[in-house]
Protein backbone atom coordinates (compact mmCIF):
# COMPACT_ATOMS: atom_id res chain seq x y z
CA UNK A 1 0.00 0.00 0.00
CA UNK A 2 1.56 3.55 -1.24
CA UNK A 3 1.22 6.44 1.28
CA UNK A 4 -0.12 9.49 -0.17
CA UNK A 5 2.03 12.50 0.84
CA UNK A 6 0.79 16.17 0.93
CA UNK A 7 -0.22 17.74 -2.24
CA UNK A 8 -1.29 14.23 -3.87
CA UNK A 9 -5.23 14.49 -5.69
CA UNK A 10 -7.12 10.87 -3.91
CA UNK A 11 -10.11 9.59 -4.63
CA UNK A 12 -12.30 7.64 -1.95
CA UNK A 13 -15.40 6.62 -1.63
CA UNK A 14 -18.18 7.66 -4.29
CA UNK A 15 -15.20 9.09 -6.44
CA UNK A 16 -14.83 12.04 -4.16
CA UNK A 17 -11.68 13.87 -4.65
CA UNK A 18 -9.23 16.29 -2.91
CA UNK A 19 -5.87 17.49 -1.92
CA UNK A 20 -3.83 15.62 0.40
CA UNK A 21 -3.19 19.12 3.18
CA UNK A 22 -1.57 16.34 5.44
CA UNK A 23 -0.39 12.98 6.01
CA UNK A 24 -0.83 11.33 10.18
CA UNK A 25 -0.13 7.86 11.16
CA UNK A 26 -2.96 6.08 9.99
CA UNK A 27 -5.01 8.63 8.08
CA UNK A 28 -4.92 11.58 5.41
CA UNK A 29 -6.86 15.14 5.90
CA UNK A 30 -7.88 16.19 2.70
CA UNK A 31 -9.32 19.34 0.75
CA UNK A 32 -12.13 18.80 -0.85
CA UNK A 33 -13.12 22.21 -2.56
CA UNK A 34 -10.68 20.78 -5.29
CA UNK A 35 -13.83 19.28 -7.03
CA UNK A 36 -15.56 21.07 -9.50
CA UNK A 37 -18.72 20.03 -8.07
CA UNK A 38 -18.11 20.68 -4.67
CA UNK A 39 -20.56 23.80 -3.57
CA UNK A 40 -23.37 21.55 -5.27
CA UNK A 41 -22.55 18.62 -3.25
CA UNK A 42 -22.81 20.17 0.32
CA UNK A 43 -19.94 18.90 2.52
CA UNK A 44 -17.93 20.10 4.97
CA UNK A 45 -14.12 21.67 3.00
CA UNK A 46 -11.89 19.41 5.01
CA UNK A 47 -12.34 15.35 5.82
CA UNK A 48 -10.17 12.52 7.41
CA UNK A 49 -9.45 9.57 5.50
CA UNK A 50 -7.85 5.93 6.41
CA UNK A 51 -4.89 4.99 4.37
CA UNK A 52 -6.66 1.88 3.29
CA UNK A 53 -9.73 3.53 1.39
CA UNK A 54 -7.82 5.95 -0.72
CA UNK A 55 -6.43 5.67 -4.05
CA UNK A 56 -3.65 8.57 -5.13
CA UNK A 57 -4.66 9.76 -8.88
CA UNK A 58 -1.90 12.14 -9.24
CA UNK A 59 1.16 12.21 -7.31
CA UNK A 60 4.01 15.06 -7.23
CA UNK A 61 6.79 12.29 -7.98
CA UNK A 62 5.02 11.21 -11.46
C-alpha cells in the first residue's frame, strides 16, 4: 500500500476527490473544494481519511 504525501489528488469513496493538506499515522486530511462540483454537493471543506480507502490519482513524484 503507497502512502499518499501532501499535495497528492485521492479519490475515496463515491469518487470524491481532494488534496492531500496532510499525512498522520494512519489517516490523510484532505481538501475537498478541489472538485468542480463541490458547492453543489454540500460537505464540509476538510475530511479525514484511512490509508486503506484511498487511491492517489496524481502524485508530485510522477
Amino acid at each position: 500500500m503507497r502512502i499518499a504525501e501532501v499535495g497528492n489528488i485521492i479519490e475515496f469513496e463515491d469518487g470524491l476527490q481532494g488534496i492531500v493538506e496532510k499525512v498522520n499515522e494512519n489517516s490523510v486530511i484532505v481538501n475537498l473544494t478541489f472538485m468542480e462540483n463541490f458547492n453543489e454537493l454540500e460537505l464540509e471543506e476538510k475530511t479525514v481519511i484511512n490509508h486503506k480507502r484511498y487511491t492517489i490519482l496524481y502524485s508530485n513524484d510522477e
